[in-house]
PDB file of N, CA and C in Angstrom:
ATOM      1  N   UNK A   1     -80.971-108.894 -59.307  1.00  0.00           N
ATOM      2  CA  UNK A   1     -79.814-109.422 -59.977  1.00  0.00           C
ATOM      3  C   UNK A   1     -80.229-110.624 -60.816  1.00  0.00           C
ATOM      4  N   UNK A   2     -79.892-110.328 -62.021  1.00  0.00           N
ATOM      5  CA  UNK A   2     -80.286-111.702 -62.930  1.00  0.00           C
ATOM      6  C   UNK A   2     -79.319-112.627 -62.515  1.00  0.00           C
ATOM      7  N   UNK A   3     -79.160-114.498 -63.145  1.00  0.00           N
ATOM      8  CA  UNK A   3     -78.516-115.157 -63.052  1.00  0.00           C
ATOM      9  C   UNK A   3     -77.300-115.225 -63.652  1.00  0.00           C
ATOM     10  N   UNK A   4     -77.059-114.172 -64.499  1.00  0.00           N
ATOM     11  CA  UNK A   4     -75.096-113.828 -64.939  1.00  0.00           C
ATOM     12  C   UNK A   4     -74.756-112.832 -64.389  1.00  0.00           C
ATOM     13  N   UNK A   5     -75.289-111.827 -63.492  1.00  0.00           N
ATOM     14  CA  UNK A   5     -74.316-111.128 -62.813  1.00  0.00           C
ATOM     15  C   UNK A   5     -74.066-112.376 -61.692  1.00  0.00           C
ATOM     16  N   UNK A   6     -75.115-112.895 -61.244  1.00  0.00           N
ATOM     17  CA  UNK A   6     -75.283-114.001 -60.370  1.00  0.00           C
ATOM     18  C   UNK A   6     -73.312-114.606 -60.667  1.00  0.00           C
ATOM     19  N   UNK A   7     -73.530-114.954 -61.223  1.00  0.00           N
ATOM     20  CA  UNK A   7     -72.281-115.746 -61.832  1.00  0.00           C
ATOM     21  C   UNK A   7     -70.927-115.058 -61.658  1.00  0.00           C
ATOM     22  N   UNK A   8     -71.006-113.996 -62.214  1.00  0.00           N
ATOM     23  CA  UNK A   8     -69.883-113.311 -62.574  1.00  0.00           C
ATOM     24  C   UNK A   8     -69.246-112.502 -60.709  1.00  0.00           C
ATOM     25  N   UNK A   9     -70.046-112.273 -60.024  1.00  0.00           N
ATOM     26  CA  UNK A   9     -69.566-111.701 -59.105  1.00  0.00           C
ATOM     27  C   UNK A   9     -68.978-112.903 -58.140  1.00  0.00           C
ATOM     28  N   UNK A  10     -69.797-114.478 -58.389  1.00  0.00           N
ATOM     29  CA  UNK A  10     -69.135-115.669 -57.583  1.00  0.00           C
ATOM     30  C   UNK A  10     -67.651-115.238 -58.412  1.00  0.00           C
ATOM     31  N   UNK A  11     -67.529-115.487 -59.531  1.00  0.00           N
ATOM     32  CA  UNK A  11     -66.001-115.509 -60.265  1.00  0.00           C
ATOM     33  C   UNK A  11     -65.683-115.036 -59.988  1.00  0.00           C
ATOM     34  N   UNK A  12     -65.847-113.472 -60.061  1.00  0.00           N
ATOM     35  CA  UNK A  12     -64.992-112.527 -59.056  1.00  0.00           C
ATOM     36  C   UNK A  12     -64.506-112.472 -57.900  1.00  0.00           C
ATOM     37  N   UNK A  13     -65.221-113.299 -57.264  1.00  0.00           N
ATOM     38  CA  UNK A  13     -65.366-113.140 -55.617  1.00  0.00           C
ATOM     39  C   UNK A  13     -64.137-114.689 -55.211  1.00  0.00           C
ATOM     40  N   UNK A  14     -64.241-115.551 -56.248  1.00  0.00           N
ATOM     41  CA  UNK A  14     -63.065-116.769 -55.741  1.00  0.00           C
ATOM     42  C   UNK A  14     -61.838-116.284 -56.803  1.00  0.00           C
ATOM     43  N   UNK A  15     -61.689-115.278 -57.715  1.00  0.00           N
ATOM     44  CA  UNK A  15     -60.471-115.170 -58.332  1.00  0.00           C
ATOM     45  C   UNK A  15     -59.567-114.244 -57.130  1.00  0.00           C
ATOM     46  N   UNK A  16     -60.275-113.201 -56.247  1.00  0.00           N
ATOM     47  CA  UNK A  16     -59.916-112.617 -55.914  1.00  0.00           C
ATOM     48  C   UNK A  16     -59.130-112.938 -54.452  1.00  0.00           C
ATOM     49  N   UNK A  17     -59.749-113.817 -53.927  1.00  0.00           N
ATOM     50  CA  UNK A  17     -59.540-115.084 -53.044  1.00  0.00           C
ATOM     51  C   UNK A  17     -58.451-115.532 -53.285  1.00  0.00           C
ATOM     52  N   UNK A  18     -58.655-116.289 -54.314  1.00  0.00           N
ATOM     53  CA  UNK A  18     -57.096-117.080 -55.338  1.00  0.00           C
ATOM     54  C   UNK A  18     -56.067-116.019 -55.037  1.00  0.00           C
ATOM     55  N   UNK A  19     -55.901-115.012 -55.555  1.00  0.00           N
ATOM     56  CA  UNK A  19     -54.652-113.948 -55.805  1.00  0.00           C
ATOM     57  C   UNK A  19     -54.355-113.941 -54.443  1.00  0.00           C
ATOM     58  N   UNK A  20     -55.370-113.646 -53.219  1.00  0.00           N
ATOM     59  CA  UNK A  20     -54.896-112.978 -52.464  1.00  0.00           C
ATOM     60  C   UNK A  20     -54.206-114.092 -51.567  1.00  0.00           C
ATOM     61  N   UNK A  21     -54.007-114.989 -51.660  1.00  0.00           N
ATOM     62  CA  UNK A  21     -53.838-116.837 -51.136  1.00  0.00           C
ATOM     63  C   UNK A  21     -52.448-116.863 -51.638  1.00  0.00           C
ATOM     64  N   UNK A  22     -52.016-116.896 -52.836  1.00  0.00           N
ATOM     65  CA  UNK A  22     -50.819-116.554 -53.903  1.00  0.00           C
ATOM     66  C   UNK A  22     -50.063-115.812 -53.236  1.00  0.00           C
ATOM     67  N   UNK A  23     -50.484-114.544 -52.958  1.00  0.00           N
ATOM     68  CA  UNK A  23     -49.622-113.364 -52.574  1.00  0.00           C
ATOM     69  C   UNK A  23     -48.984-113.870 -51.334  1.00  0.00           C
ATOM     70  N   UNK A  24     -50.014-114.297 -50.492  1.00  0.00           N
ATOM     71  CA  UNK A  24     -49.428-114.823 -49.010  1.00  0.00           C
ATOM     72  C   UNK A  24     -48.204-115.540 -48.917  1.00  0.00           C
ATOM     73  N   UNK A  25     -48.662-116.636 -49.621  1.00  0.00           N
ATOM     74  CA  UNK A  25     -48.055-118.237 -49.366  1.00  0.00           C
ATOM     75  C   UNK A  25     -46.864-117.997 -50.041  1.00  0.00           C
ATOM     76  N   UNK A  26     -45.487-117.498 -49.559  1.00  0.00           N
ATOM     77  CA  UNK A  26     -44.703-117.186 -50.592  1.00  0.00           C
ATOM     78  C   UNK A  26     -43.672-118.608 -50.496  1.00  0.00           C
ATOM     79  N   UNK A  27     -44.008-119.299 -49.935  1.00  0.00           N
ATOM     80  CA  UNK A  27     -43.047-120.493 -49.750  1.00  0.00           C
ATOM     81  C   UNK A  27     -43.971-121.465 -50.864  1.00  0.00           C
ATOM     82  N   UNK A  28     -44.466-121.781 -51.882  1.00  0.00           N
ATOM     83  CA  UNK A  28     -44.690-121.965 -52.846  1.00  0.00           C
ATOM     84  C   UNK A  28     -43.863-121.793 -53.881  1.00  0.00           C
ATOM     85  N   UNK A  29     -43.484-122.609 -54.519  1.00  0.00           N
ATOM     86  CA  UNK A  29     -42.305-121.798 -55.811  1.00  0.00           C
ATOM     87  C   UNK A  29     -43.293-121.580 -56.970  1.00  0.00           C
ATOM     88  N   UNK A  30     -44.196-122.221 -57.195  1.00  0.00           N
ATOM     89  CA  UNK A  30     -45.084-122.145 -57.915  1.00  0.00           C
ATOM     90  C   UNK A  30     -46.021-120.803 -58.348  1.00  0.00           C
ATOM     91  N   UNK A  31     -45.521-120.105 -56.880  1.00  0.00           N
ATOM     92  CA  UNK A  31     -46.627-118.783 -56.800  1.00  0.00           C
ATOM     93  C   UNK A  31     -45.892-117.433 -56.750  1.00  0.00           C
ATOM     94  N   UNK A  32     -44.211-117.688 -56.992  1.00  0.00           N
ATOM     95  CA  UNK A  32     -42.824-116.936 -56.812  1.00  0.00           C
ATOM     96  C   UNK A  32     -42.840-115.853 -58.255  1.00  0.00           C
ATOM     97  N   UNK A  33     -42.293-115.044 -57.862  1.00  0.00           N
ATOM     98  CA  UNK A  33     -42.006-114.302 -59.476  1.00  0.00           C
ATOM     99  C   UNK A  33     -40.413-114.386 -59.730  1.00  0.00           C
ATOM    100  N   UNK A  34     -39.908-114.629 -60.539  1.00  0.00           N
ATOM    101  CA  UNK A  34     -38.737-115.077 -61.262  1.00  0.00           C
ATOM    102  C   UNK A  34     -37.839-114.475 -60.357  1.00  0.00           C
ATOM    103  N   UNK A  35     -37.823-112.830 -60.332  1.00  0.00           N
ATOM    104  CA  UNK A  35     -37.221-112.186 -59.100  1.00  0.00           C
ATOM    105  C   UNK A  35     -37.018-112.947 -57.489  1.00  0.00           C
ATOM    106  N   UNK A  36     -37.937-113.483 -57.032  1.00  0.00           N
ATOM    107  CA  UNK A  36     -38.421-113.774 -55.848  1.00  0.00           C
ATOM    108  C   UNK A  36     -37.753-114.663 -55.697  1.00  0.00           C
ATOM    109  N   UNK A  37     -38.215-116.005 -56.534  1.00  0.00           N
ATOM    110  CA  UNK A  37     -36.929-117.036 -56.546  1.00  0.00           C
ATOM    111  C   UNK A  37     -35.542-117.075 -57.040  1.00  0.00           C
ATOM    112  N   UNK A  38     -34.827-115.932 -57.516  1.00  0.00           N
ATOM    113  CA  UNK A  38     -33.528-115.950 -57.699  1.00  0.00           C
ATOM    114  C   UNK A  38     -33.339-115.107 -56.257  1.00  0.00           C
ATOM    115  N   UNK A  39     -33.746-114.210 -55.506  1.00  0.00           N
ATOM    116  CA  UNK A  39     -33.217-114.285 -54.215  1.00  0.00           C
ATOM    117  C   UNK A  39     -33.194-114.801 -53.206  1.00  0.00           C
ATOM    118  N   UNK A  40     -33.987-115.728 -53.440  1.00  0.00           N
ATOM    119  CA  UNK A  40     -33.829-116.748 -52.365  1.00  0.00           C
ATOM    120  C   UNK A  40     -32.463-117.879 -53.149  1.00  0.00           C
ATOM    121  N   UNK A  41     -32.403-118.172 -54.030  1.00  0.00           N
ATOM    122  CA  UNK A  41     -31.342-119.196 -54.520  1.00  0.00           C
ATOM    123  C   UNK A  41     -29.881-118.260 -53.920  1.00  0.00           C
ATOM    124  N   UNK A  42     -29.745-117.058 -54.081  1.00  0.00           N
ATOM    125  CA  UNK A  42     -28.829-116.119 -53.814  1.00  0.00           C
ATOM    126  C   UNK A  42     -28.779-115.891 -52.296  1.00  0.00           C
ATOM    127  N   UNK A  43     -29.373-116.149 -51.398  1.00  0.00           N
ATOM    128  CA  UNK A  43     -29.683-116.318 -50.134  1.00  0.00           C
ATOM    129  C   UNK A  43     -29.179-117.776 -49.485  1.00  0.00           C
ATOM    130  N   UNK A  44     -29.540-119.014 -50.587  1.00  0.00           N
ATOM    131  CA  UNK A  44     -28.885-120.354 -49.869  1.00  0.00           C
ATOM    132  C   UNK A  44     -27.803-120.394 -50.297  1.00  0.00           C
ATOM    133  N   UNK A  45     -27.207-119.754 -51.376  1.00  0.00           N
ATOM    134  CA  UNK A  45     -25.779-120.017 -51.848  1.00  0.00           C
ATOM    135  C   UNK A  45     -24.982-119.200 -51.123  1.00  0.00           C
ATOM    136  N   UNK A  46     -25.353-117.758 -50.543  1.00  0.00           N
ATOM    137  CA  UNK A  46     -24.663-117.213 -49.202  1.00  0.00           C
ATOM    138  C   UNK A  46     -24.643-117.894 -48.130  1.00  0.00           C
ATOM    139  N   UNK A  47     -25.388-119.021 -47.980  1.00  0.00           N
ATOM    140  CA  UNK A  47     -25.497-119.545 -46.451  1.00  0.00           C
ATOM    141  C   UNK A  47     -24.237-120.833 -47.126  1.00  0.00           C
ATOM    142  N   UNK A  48     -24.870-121.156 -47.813  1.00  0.00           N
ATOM    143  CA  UNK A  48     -23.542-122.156 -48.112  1.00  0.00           C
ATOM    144  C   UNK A  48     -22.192-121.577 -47.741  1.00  0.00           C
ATOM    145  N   UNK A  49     -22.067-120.682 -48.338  1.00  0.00           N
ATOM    146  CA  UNK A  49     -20.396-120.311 -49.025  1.00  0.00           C
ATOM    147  C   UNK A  49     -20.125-119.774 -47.006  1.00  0.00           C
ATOM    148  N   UNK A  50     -21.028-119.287 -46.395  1.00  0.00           N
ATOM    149  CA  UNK A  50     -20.518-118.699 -45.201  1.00  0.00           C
ATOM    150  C   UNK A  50     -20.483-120.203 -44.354  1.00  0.00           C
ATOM    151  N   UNK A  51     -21.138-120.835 -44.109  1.00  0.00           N
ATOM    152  CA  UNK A  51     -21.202-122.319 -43.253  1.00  0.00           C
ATOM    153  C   UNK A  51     -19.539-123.104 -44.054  1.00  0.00           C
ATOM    154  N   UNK A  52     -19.065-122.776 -45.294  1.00  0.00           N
ATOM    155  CA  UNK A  52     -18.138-123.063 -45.752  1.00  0.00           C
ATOM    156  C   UNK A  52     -16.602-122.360 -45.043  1.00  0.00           C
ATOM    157  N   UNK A  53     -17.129-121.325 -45.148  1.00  0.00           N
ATOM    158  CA  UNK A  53     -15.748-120.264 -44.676  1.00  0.00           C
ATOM    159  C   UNK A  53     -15.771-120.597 -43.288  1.00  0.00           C
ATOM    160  N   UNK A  54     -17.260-120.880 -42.189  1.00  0.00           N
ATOM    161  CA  UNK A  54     -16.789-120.813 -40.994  1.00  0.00           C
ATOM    162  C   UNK A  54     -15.880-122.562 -41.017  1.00  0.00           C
ATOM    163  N   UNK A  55     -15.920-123.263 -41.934  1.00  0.00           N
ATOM    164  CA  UNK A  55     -15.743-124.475 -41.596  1.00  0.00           C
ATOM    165  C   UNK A  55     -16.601-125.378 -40.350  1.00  0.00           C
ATOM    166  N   UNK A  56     -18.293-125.028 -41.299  1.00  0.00           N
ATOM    167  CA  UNK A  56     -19.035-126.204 -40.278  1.00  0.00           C
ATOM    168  C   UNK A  56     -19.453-127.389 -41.467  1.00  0.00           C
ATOM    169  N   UNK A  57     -19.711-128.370 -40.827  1.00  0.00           N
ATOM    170  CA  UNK A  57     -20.358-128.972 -41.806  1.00  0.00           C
ATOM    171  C   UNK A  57     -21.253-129.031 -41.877  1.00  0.00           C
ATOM    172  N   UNK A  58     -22.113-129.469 -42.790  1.00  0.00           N
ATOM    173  CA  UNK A  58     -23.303-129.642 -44.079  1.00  0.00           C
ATOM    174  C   UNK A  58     -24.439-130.972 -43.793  1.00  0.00           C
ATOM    175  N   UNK A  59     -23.431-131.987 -42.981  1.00  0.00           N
ATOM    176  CA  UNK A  59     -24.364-133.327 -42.464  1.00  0.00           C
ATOM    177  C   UNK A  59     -24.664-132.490 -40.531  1.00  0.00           C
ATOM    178  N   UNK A  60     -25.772-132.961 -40.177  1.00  0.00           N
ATOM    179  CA  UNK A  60     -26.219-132.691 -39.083  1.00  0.00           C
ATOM    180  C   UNK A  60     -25.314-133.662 -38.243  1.00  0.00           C
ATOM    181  N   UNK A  61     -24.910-133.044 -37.222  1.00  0.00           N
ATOM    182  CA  UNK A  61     -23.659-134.110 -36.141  1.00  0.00           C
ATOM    183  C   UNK A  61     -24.772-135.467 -35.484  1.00  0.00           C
ATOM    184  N   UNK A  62     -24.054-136.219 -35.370  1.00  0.00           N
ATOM    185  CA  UNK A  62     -24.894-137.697 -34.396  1.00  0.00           C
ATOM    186  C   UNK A  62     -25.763-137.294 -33.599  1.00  0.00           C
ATOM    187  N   UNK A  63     -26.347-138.149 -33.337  1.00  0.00           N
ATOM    188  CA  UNK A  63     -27.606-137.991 -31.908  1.00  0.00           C
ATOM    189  C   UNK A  63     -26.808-138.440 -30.900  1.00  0.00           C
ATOM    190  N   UNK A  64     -26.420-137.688 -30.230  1.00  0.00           N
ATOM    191  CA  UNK A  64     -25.311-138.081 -28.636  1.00  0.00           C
ATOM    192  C   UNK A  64     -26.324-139.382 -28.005  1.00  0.00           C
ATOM    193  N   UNK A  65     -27.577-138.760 -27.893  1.00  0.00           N
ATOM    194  CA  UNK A  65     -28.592-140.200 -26.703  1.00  0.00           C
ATOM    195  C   UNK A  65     -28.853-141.205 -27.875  1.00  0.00           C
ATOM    196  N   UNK A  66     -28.347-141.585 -28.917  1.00  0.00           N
ATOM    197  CA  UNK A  66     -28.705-142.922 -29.316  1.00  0.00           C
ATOM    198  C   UNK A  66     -29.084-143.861 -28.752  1.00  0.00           C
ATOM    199  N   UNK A  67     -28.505-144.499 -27.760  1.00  0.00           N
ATOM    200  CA  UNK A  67     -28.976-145.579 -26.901  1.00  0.00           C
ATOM    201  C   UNK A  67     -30.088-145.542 -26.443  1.00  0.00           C
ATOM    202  N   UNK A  68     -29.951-144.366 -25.810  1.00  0.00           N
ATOM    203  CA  UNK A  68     -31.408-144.232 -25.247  1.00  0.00           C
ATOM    204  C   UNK A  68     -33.124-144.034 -25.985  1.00  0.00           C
ATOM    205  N   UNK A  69     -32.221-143.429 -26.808  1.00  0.00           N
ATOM    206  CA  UNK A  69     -33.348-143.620 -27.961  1.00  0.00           C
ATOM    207  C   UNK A  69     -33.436-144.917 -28.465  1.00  0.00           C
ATOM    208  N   UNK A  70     -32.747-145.784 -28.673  1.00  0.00           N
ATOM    209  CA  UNK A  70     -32.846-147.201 -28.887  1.00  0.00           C
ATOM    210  C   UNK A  70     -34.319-147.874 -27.940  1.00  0.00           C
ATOM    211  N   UNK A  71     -33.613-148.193 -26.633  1.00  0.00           N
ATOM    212  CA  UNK A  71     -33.902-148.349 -25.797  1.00  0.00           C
ATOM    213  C   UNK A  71     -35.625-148.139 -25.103  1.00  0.00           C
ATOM    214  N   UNK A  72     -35.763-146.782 -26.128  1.00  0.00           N
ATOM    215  CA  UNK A  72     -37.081-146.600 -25.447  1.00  0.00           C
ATOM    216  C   UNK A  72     -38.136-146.177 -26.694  1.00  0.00           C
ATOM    217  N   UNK A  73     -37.641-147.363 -27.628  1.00  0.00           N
ATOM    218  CA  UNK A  73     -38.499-146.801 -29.138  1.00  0.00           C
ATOM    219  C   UNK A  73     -39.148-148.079 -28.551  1.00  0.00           C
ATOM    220  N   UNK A  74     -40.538-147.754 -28.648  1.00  0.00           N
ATOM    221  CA  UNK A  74     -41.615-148.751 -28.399  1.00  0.00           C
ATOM    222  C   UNK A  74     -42.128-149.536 -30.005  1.00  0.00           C
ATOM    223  N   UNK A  75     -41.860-149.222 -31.430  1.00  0.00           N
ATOM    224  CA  UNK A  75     -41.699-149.293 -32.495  1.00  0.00           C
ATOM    225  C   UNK A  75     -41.349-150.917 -32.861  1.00  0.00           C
ATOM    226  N   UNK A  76     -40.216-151.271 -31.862  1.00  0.00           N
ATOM    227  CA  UNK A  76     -39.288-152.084 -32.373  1.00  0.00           C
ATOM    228  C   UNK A  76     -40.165-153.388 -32.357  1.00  0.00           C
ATOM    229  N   UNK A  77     -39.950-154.203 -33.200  1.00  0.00           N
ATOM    230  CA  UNK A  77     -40.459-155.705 -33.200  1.00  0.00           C
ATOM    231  C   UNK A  77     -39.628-157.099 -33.337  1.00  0.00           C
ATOM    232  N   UNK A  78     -40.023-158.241 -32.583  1.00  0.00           N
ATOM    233  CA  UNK A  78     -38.803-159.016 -32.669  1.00  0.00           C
ATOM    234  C   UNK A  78     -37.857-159.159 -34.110  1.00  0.00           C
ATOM    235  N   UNK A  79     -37.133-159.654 -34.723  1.00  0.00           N
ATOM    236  CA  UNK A  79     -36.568-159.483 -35.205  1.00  0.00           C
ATOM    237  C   UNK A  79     -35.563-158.240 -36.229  1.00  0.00           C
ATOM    238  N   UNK A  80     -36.212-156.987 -35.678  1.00  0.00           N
ATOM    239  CA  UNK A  80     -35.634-155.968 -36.320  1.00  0.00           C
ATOM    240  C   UNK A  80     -34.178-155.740 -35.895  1.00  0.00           C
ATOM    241  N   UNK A  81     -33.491-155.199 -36.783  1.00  0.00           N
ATOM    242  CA  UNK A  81     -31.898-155.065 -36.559  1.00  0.00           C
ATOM    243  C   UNK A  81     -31.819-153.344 -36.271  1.00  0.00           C
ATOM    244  N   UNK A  82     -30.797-153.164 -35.651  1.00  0.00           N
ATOM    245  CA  UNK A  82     -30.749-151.718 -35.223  1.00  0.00           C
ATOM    246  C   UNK A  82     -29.006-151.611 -35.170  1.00  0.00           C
ATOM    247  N   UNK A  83     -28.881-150.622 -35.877  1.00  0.00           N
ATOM    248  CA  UNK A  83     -27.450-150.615 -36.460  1.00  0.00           C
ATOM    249  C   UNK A  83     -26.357-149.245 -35.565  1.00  0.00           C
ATOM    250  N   UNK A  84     -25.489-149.613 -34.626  1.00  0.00           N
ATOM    251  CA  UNK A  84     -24.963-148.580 -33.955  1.00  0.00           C
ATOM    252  C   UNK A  84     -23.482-148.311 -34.135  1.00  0.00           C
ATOM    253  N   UNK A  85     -22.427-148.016 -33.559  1.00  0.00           N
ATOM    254  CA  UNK A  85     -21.332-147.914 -33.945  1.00  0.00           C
ATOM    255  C   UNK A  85     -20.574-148.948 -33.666  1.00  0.00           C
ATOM    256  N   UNK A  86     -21.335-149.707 -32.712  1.00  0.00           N
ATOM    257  CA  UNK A  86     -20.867-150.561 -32.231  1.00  0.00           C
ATOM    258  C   UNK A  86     -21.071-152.035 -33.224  1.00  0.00           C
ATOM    259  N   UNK A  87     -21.748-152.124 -33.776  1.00  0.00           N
ATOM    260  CA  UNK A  87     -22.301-153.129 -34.520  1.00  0.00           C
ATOM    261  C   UNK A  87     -23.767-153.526 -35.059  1.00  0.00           C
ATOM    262  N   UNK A  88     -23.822-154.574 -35.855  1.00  0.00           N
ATOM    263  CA  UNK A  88     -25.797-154.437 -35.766  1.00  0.00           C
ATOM    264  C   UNK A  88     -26.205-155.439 -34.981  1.00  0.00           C
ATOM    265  N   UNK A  89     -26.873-155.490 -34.074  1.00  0.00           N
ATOM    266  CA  UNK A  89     -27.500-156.231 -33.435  1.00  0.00           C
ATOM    267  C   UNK A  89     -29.782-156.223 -33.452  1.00  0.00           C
ATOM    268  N   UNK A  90     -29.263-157.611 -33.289  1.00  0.00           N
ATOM    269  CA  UNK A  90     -31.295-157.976 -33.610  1.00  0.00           C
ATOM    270  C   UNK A  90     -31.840-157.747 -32.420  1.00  0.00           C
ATOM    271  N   UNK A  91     -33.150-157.152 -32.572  1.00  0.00           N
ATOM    272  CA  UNK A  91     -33.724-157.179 -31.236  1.00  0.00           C
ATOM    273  C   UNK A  91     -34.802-158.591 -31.011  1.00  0.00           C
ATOM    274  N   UNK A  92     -34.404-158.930 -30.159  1.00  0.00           N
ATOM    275  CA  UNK A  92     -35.072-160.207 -29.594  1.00  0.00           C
ATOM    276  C   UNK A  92     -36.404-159.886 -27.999  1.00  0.00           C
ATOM    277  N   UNK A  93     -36.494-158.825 -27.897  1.00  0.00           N
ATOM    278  CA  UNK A  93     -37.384-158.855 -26.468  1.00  0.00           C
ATOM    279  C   UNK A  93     -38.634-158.380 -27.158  1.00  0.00           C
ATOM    280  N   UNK A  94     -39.944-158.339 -26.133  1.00  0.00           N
ATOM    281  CA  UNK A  94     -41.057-157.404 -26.343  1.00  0.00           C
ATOM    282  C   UNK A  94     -41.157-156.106 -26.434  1.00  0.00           C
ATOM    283  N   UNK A  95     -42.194-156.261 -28.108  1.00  0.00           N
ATOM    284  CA  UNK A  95     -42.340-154.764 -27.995  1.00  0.00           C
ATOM    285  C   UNK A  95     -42.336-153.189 -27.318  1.00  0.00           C
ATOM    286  N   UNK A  96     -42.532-153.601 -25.680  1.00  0.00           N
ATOM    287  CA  UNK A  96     -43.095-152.529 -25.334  1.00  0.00           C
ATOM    288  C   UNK A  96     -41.600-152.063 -24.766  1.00  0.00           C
ATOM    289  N   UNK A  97     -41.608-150.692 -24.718  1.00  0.00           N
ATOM    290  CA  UNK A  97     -40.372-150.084 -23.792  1.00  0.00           C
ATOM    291  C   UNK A  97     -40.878-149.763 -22.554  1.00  0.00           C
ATOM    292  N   UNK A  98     -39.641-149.422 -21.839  1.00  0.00           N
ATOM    293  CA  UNK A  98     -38.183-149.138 -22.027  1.00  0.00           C
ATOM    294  C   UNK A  98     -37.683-151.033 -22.826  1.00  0.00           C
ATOM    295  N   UNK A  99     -37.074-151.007 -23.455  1.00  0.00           N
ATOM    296  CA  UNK A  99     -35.824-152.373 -23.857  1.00  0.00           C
ATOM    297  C   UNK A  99     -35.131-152.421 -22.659  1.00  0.00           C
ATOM    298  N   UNK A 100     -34.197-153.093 -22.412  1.00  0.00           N
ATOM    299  CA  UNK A 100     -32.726-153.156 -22.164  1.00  0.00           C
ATOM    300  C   UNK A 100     -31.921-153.907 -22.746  1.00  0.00           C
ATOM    301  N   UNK A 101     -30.356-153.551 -22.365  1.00  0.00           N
ATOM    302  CA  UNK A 101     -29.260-154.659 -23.647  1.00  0.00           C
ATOM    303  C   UNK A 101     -29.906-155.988 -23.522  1.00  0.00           C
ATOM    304  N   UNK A 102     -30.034-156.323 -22.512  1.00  0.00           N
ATOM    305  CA  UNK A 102     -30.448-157.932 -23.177  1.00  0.00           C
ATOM    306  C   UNK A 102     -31.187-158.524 -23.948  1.00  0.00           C
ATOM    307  N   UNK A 103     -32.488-157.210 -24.812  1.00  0.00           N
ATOM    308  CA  UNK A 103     -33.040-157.519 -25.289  1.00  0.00           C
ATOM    309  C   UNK A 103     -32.437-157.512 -26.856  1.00  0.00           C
ATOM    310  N   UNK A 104     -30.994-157.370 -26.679  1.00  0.00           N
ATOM    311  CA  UNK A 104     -30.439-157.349 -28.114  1.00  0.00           C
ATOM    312  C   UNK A 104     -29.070-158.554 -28.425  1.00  0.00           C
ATOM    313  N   UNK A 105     -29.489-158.836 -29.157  1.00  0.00           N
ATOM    314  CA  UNK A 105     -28.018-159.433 -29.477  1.00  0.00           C
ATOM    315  C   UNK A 105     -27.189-159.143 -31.018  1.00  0.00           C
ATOM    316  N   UNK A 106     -25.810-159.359 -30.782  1.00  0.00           N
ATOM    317  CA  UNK A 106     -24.954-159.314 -32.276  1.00  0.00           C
ATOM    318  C   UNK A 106     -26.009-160.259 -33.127  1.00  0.00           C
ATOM    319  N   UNK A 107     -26.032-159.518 -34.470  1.00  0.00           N
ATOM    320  CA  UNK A 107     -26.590-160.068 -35.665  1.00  0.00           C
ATOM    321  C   UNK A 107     -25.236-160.759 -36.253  1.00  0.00           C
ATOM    322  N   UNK A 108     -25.968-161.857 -36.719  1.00  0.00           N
ATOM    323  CA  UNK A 108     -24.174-162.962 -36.839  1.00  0.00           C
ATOM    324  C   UNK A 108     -24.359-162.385 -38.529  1.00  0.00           C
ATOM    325  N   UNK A 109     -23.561-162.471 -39.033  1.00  0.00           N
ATOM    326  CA  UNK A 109     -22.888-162.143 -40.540  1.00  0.00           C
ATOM    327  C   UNK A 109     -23.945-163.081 -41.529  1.00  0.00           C
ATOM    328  N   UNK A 110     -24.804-162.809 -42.249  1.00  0.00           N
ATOM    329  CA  UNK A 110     -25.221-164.055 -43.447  1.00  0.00           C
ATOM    330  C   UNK A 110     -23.800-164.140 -44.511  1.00  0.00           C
ATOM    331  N   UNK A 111     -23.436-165.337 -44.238  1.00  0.00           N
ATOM    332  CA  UNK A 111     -22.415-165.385 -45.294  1.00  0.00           C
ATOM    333  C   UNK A 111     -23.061-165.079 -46.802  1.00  0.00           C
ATOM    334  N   UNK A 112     -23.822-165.385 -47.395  1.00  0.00           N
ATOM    335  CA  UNK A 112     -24.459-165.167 -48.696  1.00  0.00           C
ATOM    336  C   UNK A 112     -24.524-163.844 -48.664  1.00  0.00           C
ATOM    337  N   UNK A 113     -24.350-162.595 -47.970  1.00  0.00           N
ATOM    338  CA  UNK A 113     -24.882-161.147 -48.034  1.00  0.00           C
ATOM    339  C   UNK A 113     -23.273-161.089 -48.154  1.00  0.00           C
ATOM    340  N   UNK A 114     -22.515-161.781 -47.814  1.00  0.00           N
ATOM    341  CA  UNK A 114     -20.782-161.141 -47.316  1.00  0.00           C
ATOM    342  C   UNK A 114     -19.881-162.107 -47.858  1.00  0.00           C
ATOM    343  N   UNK A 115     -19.477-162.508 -49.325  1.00  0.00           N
ATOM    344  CA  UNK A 115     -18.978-163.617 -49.863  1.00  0.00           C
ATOM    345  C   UNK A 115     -17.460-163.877 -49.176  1.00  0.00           C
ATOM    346  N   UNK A 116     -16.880-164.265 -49.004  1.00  0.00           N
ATOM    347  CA  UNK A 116     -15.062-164.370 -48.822  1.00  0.00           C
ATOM    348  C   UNK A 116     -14.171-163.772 -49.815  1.00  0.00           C
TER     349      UNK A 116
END
């Protein structure tokens, strides 16, 4: 084999690669054929219109364990605010979890953020 078949069969050998990578990966829009992606658009606009008719909604419902998830985010650092239904309160304890309430208190109002 001289050095341009040399060549030409590498080209061959990663174009063919390429296509067959394309074909797979169909969650790519990039790699979709015009067809492909209008049924999928026709697919979320059925899920819409039916999540509509059953009357669910569209925002994901609350996290019921908030607290607890509060509580045991090891994340938190003194002064961060953590905002609940109840109000925002700063966290004042050490990093490490579990927290508990006392490691929080009401964040008092900056009047300059909240004019009269």
């Amino acid at each position: 084999m001289n050095f341009r078949q040399i060549v030409l069969f590498a080209f061959c050998c990663l174009a063919s690669d390429a296509c067959a990578q394309q074909s797979d990966n169909l969650d790519d829009p990039t790699s979709m054929t015009r067809e492909q992606w209008r049924s999928r658009v026709e697919a979320a606009k059925a899920r819409i219109q039916e999540m509509r008719r059953e009357g669910k909604s569209m925002i994901p419902p609350p996290d019921e364990d908030l607290l607890r998830r509060i509580l045991e985010d090891g994340t938190l650092v003194y002064g961060d605010i953590v905002v609940t239904e109840r109000g925002m309160f700063k966290f004042i304890g050490k990093p490490e979890a579990p927290h508990n309430p006392d490691d929080f208190l009401r964040a008092a109002r900056e009047p300059s953020l909240f004019p009269p």
